[in-house]
N, C-alpha and C. Protein backbone atom coordinates (compact mmCIF):
# COMPACT_ATOMS: atom_id res chain seq x y z
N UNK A 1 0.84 -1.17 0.00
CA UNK A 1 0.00 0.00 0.00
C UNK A 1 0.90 1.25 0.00
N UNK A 2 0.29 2.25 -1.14
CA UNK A 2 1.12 3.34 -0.68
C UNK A 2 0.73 4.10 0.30
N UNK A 3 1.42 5.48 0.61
CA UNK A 3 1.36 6.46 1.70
C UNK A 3 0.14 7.32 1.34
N UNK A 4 0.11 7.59 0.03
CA UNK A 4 -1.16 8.23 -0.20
C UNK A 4 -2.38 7.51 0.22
N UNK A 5 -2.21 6.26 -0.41
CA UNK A 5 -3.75 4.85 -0.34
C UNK A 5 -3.63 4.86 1.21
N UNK A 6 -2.98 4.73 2.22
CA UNK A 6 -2.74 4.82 3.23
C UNK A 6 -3.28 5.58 4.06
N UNK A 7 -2.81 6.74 3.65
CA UNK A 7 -3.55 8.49 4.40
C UNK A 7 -5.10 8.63 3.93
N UNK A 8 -5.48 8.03 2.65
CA UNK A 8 -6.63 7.99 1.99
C UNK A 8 -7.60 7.14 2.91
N UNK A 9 -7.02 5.65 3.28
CA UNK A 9 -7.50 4.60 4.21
C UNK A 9 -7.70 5.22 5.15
N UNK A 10 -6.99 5.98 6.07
CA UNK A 10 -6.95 6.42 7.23
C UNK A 10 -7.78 7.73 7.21
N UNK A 11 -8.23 8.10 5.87
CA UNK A 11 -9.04 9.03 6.25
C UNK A 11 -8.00 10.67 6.95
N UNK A 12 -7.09 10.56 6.68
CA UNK A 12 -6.05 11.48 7.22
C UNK A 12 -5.64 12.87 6.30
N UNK A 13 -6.68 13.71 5.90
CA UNK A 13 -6.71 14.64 5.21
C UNK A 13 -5.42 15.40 4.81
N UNK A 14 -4.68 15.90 6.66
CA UNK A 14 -3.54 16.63 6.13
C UNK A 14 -2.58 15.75 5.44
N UNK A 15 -2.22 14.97 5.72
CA UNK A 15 -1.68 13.40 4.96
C UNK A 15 -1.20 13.32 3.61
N UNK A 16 -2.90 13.37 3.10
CA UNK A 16 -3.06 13.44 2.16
C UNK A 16 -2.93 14.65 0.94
N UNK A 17 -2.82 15.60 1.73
CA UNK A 17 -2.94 16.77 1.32
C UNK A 17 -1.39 17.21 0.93
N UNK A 18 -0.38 16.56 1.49
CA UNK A 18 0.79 16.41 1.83
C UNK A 18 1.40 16.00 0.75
N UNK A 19 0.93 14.75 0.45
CA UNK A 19 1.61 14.30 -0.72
C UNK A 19 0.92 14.24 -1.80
N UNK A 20 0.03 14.74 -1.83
CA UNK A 20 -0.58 15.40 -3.63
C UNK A 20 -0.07 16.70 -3.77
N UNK A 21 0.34 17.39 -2.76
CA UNK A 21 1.07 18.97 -2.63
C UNK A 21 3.11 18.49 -3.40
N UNK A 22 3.17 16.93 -3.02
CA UNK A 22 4.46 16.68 -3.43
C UNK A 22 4.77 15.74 -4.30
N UNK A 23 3.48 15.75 -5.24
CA UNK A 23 3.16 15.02 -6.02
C UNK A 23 2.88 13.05 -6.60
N UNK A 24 2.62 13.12 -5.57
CA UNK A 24 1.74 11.64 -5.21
C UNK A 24 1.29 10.83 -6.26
N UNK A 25 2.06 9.61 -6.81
CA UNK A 25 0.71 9.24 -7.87
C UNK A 25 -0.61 9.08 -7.70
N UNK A 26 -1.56 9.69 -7.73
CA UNK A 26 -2.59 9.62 -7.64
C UNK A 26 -3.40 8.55 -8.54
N UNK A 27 -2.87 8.09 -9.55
CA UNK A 27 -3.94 6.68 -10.03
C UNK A 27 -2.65 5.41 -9.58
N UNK A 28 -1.73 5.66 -8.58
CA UNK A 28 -1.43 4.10 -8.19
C UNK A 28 -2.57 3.45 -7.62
N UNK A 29 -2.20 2.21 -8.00
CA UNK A 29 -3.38 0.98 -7.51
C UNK A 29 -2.85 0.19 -6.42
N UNK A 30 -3.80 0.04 -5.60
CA UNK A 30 -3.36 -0.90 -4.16
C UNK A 30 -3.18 -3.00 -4.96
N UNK A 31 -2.33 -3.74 -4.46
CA UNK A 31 -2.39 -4.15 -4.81
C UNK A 31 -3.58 -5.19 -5.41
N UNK A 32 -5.08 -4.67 -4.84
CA UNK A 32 -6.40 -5.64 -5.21
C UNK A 32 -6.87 -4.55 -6.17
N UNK A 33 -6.37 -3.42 -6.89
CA UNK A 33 -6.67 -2.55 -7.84
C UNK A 33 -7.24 -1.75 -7.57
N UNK A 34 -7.41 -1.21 -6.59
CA UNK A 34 -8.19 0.34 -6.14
C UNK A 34 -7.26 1.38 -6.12
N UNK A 35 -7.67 2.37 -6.44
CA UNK A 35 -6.99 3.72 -6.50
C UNK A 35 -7.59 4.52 -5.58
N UNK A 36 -6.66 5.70 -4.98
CA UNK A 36 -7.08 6.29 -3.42
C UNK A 36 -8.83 7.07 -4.25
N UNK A 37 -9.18 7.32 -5.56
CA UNK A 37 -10.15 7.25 -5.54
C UNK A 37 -11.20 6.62 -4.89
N UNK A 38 -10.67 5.12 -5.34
CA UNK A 38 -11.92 3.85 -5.07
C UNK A 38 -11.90 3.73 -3.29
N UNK A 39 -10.84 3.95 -2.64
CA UNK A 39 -10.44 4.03 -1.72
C UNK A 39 -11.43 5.25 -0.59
N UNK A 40 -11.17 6.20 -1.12
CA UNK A 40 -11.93 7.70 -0.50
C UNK A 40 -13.53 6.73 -0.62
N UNK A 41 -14.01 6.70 -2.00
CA UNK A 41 -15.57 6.57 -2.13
C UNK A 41 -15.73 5.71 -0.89
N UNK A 42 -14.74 4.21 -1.02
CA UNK A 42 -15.34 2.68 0.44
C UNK A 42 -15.65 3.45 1.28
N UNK A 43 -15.01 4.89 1.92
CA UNK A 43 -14.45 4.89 3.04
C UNK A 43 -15.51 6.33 3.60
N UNK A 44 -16.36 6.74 2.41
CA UNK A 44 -17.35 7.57 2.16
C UNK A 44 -16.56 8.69 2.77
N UNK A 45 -15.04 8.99 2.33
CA UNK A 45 -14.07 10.32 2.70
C UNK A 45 -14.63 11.16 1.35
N UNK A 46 -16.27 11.68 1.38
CA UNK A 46 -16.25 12.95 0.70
C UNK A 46 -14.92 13.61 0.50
N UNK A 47 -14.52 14.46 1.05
CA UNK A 47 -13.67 15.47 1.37
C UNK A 47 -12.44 14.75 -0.24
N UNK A 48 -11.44 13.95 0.66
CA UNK A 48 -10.57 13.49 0.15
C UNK A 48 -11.47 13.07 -1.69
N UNK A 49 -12.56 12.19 -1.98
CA UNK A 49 -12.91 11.80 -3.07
C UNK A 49 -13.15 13.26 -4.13
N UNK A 50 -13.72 14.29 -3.20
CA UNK A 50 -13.84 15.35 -4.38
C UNK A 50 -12.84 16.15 -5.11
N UNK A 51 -11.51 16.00 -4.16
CA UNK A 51 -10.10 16.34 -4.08
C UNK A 51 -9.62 16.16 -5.43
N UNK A 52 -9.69 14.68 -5.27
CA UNK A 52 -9.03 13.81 -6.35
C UNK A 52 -10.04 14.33 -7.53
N UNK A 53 -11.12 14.10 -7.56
CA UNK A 53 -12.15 14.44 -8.84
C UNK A 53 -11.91 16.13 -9.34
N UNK A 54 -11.12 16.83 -8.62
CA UNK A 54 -11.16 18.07 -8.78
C UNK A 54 -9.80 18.52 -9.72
N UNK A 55 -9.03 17.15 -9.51
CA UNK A 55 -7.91 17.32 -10.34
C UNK A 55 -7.63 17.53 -11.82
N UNK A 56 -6.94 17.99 -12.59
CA UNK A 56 -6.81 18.00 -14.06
C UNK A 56 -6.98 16.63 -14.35
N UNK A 57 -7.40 16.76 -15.76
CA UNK A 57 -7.57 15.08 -16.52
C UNK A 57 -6.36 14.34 -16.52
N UNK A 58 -5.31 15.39 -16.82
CA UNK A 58 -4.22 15.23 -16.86
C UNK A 58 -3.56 14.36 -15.65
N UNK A 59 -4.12 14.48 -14.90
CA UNK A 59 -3.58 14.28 -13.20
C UNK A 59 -4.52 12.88 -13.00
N UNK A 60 -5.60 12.91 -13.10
CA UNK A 60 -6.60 11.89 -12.82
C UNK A 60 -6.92 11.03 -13.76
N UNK A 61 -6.89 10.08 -14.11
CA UNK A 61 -7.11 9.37 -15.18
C UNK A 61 -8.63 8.15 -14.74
N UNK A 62 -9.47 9.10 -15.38
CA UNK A 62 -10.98 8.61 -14.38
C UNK A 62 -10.77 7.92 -15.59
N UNK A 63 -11.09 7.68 -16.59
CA UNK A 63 -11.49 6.62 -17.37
C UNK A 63 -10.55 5.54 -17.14
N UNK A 64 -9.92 5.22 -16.69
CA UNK A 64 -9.27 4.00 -16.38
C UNK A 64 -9.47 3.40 -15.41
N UNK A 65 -10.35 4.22 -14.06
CA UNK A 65 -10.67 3.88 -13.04
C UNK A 65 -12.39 2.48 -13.41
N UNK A 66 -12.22 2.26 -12.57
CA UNK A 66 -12.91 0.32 -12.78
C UNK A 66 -14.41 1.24 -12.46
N UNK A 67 -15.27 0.16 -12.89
CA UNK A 67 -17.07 0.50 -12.72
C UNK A 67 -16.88 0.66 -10.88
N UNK A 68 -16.44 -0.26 -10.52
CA UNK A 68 -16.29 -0.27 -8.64
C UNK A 68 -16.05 1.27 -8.44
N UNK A 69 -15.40 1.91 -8.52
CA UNK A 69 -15.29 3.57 -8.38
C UNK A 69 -16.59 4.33 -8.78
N UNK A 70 -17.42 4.01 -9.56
CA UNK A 70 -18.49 5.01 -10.05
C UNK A 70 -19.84 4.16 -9.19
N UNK A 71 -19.44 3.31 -8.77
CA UNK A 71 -20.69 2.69 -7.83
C UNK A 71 -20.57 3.04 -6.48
N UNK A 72 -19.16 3.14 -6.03
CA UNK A 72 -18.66 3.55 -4.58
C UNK A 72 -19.34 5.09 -4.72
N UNK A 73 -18.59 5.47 -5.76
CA UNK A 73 -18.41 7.63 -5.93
C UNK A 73 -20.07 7.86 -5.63
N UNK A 74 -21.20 7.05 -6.39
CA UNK A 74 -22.50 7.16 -6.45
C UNK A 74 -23.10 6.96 -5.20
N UNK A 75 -22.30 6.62 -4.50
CA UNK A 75 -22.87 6.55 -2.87
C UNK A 75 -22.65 7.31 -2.01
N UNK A 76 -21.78 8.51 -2.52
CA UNK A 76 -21.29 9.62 -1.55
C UNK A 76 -22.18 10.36 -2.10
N UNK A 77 -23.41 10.71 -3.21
CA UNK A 77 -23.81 11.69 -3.70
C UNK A 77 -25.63 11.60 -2.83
């Protein structure tokens, strides 16, 4: 697991905030394939999930993210 998926798990905002400020991969995958996306939605971390969604395309690569992310994301709304 990384430090981001980690701080994401933990729900640990400044954390997280930390290392997307120091550039974090943000679409690494945990090793069962979740990204701190899919991660934020389980964990219903609004905060952290809109973060990530707020990012350039460039930065976020939502279309690569699995149907499991848009069923999790659909449950924070």
């Amino acid at each position: 697991m990384s430090p981001l998926t980690f701080a994401v798990q933990s729900n640990d905002m400044e954390m997280f905030t930390l290392l997307k400020e120091h550039h974090a991969d943000l679409n690494a995958r945990t090793k069962d394939g979740k990204t701190a996306l899919i991660v934020a939605a389980e964990n219903g971390n609004e905060e952290i999930a809109r973060s990530l969604l707020s990012q350039e395309e460039e930065v976020i690569d939502i279309k690569a993210q699995d149907v499991r992310m848009l069923v999790c994301y659909s449950q924070l709304l």
